[in-house]
C-alpha atoms as a PDB file:
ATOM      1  CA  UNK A   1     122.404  15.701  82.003  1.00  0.00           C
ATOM      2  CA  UNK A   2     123.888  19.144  80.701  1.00  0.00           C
ATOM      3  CA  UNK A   3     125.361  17.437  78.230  1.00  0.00           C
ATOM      4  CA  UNK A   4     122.366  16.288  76.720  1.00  0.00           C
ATOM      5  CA  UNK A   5     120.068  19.511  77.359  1.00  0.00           C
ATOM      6  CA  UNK A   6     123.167  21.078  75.769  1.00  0.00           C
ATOM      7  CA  UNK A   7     123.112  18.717  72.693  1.00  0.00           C
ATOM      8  CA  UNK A   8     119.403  18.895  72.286  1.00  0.00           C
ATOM      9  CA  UNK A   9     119.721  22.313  72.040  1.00  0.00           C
ATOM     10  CA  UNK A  10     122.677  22.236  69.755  1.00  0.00           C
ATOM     11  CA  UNK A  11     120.451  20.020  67.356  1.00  0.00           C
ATOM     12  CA  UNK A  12     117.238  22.182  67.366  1.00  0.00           C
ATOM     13  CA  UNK A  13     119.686  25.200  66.591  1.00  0.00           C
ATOM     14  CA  UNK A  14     120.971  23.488  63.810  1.00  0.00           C
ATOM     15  CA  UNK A  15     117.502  21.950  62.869  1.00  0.00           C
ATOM     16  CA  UNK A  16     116.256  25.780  62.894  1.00  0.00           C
ATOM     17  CA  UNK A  17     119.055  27.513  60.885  1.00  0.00           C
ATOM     18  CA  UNK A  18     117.750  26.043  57.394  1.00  0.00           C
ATOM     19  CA  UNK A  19     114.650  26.512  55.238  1.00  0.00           C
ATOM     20  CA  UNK A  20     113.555  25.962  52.258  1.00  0.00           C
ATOM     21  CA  UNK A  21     112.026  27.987  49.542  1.00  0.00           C
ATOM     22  CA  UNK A  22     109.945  26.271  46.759  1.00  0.00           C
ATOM     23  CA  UNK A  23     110.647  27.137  43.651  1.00  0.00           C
ATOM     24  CA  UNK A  24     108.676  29.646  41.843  1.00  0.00           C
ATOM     25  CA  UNK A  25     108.655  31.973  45.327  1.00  0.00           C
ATOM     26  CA  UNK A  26     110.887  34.478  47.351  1.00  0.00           C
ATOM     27  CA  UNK A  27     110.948  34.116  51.166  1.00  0.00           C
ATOM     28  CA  UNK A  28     110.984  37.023  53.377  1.00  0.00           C
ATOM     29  CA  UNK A  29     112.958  37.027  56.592  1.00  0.00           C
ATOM     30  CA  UNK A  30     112.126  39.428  59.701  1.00  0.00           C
ATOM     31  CA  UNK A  31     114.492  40.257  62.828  1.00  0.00           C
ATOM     32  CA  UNK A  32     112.223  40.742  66.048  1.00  0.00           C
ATOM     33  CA  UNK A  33     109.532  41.783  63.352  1.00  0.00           C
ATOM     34  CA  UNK A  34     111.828  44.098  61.374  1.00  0.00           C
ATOM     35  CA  UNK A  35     112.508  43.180  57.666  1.00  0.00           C
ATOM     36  CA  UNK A  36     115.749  41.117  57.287  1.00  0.00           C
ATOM     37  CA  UNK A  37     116.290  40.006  53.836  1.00  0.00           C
ATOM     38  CA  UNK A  38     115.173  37.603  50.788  1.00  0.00           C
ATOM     39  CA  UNK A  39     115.551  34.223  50.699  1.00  0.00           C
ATOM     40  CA  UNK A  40     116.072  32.364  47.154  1.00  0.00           C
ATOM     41  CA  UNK A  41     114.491  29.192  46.194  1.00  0.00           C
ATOM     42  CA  UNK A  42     116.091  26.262  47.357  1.00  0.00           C
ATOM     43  CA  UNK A  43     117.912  25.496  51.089  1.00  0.00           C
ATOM     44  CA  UNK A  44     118.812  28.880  52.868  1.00  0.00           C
ATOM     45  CA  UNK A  45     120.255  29.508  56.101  1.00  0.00           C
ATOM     46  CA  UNK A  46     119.376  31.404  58.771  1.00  0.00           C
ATOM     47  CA  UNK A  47     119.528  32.648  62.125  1.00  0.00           C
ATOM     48  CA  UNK A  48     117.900  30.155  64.572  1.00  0.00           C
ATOM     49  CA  UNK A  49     114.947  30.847  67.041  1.00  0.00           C
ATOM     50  CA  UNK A  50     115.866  34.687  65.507  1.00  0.00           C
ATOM     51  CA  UNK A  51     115.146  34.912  62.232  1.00  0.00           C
ATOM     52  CA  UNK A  52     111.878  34.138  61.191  1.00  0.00           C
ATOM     53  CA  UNK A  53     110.145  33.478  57.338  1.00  0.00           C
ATOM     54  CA  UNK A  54     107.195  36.567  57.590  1.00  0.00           C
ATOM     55  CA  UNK A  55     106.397  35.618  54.082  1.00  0.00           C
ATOM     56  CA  UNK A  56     106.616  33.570  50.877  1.00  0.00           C
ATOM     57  CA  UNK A  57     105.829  35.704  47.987  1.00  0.00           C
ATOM     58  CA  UNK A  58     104.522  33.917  44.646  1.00  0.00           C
ATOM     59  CA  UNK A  59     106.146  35.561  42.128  1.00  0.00           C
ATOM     60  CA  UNK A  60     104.279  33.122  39.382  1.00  0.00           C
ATOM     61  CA  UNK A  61     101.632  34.653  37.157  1.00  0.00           C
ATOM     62  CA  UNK A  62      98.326  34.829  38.955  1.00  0.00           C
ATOM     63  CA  UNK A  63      94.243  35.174  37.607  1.00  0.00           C
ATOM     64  CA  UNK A  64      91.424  36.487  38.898  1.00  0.00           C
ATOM     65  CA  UNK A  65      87.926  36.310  37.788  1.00  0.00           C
ATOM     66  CA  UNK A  66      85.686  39.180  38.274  1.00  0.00           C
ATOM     67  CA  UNK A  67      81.796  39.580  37.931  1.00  0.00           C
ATOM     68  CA  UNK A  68      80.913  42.839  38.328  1.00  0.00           C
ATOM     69  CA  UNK A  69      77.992  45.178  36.799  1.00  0.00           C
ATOM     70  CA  UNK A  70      78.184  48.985  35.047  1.00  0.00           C
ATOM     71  CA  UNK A  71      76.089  51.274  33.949  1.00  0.00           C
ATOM     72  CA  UNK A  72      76.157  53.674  30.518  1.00  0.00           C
ATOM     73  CA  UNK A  73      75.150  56.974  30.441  1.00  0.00           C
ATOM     74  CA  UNK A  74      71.330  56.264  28.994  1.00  0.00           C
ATOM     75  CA  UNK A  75      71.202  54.083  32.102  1.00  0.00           C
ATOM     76  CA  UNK A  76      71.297  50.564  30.909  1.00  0.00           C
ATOM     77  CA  UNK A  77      72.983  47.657  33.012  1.00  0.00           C
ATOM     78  CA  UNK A  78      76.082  46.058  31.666  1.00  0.00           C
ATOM     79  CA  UNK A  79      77.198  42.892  33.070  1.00  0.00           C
ATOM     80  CA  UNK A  80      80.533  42.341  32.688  1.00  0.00           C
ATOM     81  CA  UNK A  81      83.013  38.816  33.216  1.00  0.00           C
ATOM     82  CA  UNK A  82      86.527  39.419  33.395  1.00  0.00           C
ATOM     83  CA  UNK A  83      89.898  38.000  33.666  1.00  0.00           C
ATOM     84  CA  UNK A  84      92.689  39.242  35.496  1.00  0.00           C
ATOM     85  CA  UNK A  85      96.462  38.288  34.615  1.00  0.00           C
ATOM     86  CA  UNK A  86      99.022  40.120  36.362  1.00  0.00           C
ATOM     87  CA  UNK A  87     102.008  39.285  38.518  1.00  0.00           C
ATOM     88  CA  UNK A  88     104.942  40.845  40.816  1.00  0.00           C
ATOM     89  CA  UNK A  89     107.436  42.988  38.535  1.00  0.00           C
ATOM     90  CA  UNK A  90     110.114  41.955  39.146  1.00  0.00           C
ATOM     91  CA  UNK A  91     112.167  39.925  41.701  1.00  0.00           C
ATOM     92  CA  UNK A  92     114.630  42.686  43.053  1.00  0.00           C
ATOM     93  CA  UNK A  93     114.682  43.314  46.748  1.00  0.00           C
ATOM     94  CA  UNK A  94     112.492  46.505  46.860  1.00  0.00           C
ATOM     95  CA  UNK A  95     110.028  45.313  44.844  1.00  0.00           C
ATOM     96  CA  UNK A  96     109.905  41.837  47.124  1.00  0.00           C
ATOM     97  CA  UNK A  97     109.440  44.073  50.250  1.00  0.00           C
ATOM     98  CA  UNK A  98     106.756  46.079  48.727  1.00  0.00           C
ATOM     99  CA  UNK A  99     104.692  43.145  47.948  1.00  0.00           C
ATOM    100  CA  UNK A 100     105.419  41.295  51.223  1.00  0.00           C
ATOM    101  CA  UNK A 101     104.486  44.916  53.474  1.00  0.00           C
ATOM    102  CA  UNK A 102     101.686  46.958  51.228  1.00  0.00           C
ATOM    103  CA  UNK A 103      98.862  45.063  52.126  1.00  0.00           C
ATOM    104  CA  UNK A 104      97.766  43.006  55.711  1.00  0.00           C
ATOM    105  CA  UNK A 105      97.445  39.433  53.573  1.00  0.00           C
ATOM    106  CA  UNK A 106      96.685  38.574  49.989  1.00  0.00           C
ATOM    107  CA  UNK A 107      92.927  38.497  50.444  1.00  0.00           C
ATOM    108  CA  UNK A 108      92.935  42.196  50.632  1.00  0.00           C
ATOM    109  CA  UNK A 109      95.140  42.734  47.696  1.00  0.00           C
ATOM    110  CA  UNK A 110      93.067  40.614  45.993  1.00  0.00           C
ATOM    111  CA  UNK A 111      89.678  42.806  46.866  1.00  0.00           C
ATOM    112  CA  UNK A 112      91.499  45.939  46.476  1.00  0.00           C
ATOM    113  CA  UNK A 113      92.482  45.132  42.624  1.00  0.00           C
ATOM    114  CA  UNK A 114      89.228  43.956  42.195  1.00  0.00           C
ATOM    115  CA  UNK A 115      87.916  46.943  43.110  1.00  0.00           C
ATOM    116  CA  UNK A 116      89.839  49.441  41.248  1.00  0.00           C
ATOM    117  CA  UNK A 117      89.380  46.862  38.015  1.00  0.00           C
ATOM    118  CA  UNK A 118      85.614  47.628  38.484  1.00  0.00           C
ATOM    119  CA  UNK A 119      86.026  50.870  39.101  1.00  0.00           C
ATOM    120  CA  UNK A 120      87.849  51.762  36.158  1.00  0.00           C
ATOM    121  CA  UNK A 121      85.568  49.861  33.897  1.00  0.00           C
ATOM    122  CA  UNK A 122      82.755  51.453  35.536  1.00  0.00           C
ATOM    123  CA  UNK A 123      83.985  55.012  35.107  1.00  0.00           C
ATOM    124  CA  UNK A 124      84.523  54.263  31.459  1.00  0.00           C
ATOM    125  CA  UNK A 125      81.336  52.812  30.502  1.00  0.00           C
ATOM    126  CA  UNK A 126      79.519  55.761  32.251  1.00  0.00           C
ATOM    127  CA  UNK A 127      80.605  57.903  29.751  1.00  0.00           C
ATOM    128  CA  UNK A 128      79.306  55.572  26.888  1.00  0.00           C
ATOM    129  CA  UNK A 129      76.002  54.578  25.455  1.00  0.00           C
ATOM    130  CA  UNK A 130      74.576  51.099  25.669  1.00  0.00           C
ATOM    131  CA  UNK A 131      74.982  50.743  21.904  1.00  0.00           C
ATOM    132  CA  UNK A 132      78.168  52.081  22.015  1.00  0.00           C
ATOM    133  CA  UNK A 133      79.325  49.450  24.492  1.00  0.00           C
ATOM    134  CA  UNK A 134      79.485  45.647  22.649  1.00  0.00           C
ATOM    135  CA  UNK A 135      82.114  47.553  19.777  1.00  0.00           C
ATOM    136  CA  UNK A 136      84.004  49.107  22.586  1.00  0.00           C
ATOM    137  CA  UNK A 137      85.559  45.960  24.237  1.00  0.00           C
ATOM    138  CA  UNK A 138      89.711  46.779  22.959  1.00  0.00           C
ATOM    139  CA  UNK A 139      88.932  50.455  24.028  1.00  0.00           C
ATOM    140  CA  UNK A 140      87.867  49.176  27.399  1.00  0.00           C
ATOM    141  CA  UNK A 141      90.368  47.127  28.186  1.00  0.00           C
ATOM    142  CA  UNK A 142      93.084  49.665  27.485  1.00  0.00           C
ATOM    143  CA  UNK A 143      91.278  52.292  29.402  1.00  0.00           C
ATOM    144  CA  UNK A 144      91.620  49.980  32.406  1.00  0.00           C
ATOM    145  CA  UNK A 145      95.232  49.145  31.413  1.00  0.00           C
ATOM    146  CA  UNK A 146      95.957  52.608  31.464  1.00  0.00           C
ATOM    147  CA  UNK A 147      94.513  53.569  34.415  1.00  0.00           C
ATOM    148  CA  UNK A 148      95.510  50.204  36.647  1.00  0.00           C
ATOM    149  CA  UNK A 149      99.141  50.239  35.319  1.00  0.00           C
ATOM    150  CA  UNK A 150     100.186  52.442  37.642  1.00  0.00           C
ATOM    151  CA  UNK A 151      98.683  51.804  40.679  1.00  0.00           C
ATOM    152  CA  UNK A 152      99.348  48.076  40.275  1.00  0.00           C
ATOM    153  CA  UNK A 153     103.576  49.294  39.932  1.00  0.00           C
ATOM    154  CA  UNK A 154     102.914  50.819  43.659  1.00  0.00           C
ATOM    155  CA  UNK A 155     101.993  47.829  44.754  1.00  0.00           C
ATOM    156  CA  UNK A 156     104.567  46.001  43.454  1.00  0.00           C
ATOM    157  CA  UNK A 157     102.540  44.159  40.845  1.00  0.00           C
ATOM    158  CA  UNK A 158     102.109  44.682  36.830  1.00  0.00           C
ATOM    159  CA  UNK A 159      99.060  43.923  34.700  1.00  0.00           C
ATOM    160  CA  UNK A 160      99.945  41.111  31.952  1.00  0.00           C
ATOM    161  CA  UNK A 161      96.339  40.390  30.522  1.00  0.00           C
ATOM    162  CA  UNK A 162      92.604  41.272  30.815  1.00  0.00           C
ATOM    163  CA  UNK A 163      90.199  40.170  29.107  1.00  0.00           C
ATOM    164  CA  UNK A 164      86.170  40.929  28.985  1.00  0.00           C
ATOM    165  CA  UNK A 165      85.020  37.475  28.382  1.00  0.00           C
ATOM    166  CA  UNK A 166      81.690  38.616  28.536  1.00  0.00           C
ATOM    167  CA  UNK A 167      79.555  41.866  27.828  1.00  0.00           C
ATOM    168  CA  UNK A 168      75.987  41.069  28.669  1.00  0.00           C
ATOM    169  CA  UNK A 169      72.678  43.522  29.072  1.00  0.00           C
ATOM    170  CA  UNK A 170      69.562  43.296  31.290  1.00  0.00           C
ATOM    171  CA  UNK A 171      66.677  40.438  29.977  1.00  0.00           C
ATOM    172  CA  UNK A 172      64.552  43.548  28.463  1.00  0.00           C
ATOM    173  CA  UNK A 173      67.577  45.040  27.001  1.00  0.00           C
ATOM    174  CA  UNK A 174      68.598  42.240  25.044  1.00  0.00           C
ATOM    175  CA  UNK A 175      64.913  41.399  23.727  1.00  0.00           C
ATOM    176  CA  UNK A 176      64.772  44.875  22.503  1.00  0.00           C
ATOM    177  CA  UNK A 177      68.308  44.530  21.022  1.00  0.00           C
ATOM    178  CA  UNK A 178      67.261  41.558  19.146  1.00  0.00           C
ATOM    179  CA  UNK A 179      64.098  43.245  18.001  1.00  0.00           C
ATOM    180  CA  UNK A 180      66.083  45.892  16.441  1.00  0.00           C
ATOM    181  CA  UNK A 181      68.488  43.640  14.580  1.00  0.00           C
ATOM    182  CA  UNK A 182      65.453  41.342  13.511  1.00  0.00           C
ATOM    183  CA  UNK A 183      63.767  45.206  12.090  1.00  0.00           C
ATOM    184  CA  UNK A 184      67.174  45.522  10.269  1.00  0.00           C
ATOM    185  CA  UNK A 185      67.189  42.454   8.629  1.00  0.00           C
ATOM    186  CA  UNK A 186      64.025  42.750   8.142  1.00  0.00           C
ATOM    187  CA  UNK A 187      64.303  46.428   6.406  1.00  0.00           C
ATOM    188  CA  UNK A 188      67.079  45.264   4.957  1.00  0.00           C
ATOM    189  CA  UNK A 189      65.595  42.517   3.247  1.00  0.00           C
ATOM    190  CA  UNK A 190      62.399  44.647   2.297  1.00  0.00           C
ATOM    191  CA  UNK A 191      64.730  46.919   0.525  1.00  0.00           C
ATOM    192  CA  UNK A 192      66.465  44.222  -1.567  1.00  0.00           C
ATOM    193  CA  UNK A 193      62.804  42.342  -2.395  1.00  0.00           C
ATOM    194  CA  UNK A 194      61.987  45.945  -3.426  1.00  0.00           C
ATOM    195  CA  UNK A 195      64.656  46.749  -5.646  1.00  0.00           C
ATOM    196  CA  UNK A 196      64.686  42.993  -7.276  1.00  0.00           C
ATOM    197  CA  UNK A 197      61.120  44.040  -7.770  1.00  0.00           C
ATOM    198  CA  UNK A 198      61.616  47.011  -9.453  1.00  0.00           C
ATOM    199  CA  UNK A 199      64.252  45.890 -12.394  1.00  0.00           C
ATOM    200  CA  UNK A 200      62.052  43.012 -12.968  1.00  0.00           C
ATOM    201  CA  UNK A 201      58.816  45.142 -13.444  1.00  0.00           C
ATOM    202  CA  UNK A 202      61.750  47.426 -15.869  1.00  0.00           C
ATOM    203  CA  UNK A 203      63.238  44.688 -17.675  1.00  0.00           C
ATOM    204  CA  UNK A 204      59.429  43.483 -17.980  1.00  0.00           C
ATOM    205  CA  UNK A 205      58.101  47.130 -19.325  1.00  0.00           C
ATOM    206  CA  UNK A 206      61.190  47.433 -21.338  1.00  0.00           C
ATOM    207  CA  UNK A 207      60.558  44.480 -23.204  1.00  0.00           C
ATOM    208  CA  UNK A 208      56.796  44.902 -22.900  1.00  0.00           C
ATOM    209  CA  UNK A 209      57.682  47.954 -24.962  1.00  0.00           C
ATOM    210  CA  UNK A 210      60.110  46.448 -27.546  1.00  0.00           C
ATOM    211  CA  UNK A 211      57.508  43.650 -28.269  1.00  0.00           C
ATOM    212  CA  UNK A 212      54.459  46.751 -28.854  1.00  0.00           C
ATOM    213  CA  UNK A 213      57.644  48.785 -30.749  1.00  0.00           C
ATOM    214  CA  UNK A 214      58.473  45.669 -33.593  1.00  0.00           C
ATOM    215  CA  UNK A 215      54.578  44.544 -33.761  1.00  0.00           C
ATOM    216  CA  UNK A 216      53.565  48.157 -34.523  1.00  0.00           C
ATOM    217  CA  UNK A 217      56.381  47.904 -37.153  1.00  0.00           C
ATOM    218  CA  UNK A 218      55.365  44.794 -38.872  1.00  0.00           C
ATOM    219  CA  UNK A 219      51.753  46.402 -38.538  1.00  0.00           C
ATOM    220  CA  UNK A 220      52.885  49.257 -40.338  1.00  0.00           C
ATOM    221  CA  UNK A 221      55.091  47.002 -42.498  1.00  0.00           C
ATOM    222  CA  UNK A 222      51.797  44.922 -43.313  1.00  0.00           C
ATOM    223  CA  UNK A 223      49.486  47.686 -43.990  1.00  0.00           C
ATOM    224  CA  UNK A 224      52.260  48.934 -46.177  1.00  0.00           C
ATOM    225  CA  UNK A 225      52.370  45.733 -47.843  1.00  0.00           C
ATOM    226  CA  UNK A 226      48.455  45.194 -47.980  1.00  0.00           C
ATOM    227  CA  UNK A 227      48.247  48.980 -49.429  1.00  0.00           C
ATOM    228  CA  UNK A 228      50.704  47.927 -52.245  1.00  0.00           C
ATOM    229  CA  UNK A 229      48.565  45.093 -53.432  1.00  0.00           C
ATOM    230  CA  UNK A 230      45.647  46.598 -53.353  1.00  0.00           C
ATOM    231  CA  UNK A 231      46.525  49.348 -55.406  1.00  0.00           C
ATOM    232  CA  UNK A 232      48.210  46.895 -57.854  1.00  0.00           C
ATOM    233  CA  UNK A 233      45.295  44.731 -58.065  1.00  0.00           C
ATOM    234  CA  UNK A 234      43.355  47.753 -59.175  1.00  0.00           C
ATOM    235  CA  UNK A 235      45.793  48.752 -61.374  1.00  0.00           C
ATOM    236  CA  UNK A 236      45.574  45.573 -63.400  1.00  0.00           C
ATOM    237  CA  UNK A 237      42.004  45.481 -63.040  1.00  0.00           C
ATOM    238  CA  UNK A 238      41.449  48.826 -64.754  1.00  0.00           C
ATOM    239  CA  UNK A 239      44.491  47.950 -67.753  1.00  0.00           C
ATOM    240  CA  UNK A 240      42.761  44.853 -68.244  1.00  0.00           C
ATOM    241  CA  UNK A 241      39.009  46.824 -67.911  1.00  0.00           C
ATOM    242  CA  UNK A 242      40.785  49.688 -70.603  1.00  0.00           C
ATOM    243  CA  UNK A 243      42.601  46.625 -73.099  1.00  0.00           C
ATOM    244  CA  UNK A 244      38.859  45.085 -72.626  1.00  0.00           C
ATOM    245  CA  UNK A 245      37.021  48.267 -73.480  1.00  0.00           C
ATOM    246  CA  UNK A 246      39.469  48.991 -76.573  1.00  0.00           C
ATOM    247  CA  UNK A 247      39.085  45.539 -77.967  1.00  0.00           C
ATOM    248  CA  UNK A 248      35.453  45.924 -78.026  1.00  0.00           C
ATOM    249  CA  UNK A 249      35.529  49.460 -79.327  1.00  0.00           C
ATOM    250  CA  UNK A 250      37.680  48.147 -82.024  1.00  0.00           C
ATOM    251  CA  UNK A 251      34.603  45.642 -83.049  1.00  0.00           C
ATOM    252  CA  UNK A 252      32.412  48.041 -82.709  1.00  0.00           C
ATOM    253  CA  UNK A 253      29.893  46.570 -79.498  1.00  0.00           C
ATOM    254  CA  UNK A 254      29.021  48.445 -76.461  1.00  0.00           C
ATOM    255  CA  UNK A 255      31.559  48.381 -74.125  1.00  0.00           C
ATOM    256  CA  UNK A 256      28.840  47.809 -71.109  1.00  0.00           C
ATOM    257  CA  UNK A 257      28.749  44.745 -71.911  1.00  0.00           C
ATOM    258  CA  UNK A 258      31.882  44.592 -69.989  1.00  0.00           C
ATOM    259  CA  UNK A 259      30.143  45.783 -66.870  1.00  0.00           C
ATOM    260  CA  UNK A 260      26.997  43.736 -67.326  1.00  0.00           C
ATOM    261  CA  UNK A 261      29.471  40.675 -67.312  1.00  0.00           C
ATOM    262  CA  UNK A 262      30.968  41.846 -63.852  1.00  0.00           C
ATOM    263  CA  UNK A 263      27.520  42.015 -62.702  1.00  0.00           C
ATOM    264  CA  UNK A 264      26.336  39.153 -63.807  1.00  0.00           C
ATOM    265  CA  UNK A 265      29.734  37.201 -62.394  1.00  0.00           C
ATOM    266  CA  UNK A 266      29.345  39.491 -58.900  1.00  0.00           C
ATOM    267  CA  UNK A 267      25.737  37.744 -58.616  1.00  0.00           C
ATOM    268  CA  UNK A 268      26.650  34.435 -59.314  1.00  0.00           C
ATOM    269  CA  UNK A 269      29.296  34.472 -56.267  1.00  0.00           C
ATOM    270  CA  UNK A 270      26.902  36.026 -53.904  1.00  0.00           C
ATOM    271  CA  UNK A 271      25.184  33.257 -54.935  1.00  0.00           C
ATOM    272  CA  UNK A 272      27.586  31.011 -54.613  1.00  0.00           C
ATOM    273  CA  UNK A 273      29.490  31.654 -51.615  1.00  0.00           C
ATOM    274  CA  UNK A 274      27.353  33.605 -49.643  1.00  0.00           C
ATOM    275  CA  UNK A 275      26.878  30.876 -47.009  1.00  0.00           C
ATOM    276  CA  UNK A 276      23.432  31.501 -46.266  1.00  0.00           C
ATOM    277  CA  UNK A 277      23.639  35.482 -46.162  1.00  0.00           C
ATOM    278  CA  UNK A 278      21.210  37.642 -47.783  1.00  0.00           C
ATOM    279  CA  UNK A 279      21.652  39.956 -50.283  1.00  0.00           C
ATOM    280  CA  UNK A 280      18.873  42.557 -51.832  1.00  0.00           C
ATOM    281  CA  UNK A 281      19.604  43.497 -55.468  1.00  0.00           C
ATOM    282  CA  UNK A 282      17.538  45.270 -57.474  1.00  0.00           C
ATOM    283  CA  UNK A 283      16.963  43.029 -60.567  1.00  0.00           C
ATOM    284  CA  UNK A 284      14.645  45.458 -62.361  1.00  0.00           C
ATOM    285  CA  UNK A 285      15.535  46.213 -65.863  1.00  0.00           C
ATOM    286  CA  UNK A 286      15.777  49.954 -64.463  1.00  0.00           C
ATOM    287  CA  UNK A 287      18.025  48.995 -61.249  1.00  0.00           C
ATOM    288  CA  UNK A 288      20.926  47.289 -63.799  1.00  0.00           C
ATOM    289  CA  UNK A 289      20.742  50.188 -65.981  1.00  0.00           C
ATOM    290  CA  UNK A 290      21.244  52.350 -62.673  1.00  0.00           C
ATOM    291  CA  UNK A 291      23.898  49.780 -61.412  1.00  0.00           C
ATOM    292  CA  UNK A 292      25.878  49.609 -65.020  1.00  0.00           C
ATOM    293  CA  UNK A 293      25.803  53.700 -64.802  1.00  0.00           C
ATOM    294  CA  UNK A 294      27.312  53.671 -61.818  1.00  0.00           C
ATOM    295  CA  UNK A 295      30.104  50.857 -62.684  1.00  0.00           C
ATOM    296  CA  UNK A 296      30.885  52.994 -66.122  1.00  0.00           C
ATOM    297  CA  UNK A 297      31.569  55.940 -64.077  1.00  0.00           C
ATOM    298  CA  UNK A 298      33.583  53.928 -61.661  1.00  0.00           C
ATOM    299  CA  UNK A 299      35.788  52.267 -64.686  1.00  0.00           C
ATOM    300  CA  UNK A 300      36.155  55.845 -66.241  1.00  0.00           C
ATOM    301  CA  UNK A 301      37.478  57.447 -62.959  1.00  0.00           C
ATOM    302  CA  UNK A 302      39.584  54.339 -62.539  1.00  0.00           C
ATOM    303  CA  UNK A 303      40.865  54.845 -66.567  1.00  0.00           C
ATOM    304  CA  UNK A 304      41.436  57.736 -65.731  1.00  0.00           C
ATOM    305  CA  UNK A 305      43.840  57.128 -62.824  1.00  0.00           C
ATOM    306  CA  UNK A 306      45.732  54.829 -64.640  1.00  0.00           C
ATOM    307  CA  UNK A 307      46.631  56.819 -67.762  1.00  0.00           C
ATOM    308  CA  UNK A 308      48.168  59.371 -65.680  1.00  0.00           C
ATOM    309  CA  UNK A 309      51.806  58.830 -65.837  1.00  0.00           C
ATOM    310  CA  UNK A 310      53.600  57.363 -62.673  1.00  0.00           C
ATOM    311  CA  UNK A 311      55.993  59.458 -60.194  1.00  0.00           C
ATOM    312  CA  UNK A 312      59.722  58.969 -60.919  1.00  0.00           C
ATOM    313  CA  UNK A 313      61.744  57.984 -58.008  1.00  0.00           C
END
């Protein structure tokens, strides 16, 4: 019967004196609840019914998500989602015991990192405006970084990652956000309708003007033109009037015979081509004397003008 207590015994000690250690975690041992030592992944031995594991510390990466709200200095919510990558530093002995003792479990590491994430974030975006925030996310993050860096080493812990996955504002603070990017593109595109306006009423004014500049030159080419003719036309009206006048002179008639042909021929196309218009002459023998006096005086002035000689040049 000894035997056999003795033997049972002998197998539950031997049953006892090995553990094993997953992979990807670091066992702590404790002594009547004293720290020990470190066991490595894999099989281990230790002290039967002595030595106890207190702990198994993940020294994997770990995330956490946070939700937690701030508030800027104009007073405006922020809503913030984050996520938390961080992980033991390293795997020495120290650093193992510091992890396994600082804090009662992992649930209150867990809180208290939380915590001082928020906090730092917090304290940060108190300092800013709300539209200072949404272009403010890298300075943020490094902020925290900065500030968590160190606290997270006395814990045993480093910070790998975070990242703000989401900045968000209150309901009203977004609507009014969106109303004053709507005004912008709004102004915005008010601004460029206005200045396509403007070169279009230019370019129209400027070529508005260039079409008034060349008419008014053929106008004044025209009248130019018209002026020429005219005065040539009278020119050869009064040398053929003045070859007319001579001829007669020469066979001795009356040169008003000249004029009372004009007359005559000035009658017959009022006549003619008057289209129904009406015309008062005065047919009396004294109103063609009166006109013929008054086309001889005409014909001399225009004799005259003609004999004068012509500008050089």
């Amino acid at each position: 019967m000894i035997w056999i207590i003795v033997g049972s015994l002998g197998l539950l000690s031997l049953l006892f004196s090995f553990t094993t250690v997953q992979q990807g975690y670091i066992a702590v041992t404790t002594i009547f609840g004293k720290y020990n030592r470190c066991l490595t992944p894999g099989l281990n031995f230790k002290i039967p019914f002595i030595e106890w594991v207190n702990k198994r510390i993940s020294i994997q990466n770990k995330s956490s998500e946070l939700v937690f709200q701030a508030v800027t200095i104009d007073q405006a919510n922020v809503n913030f989602t984050a996520m938390l990558l961080f992980a033991v530093v390293n795997q020495e002995e120290e650093t193992i015991k510091n992890v396994a003792f600082k804090f009662v479990n992992e649930q209150n590491f867990t809180a208290a990192l939380v915590r001082t994430v928020e906090a730092s974030v917090r304290s940060f975006v108190a300092t800013k405006k709300q539209s200072e925030v949404l272009s403010l996310r890298r300075d943020i993050v490094e902020a925290v970084k900065e500030q968590l860096d160190k606290t997270l080493e006395d814990w045993g812990y480093h910070l790998i990652d975070l990242q703000l996955n989401d900045i968000t504002f209150d309901a009203e603070i977004m609507k009014s956000m969106a109303k004053v990017v709507a005004s912008n593109n709004l102004l915005a595109a008010a601004e460029n309708e206005g200045k396509a306006l403007l070169i279009t009423k230019t370019k129209a004014a400027e070529a508005e003007g260039n079409a008034i500049k060349i008419s008014a030159e053929a106008e004044k080419i025209a009248a130019q033109l018209k002026g020429q003719g005219i005065a040539l036309f009278r020119e050869e009206v009064a040398y053929g009037m003045q070859k007319a006048a001579q001829m007669m002179e020469d066979a001795n008639l009356d040169a008003s015979l000249i004029l009372f042909s004009m007359w005559t021929e000035a009658v017959k196309n009022f006549a003619e081509q008057g289209k129904g218009n009406v015309i008062f002459l005065d047919g009396s023998a004294e109103g063609m004397q009166e006109t013929l006096r008054q086309m001889m005086a005409i014909s001399r002035l225009e004799t005259t003008d003609t004999s004068k000689p012509k500008p050089q040049g």
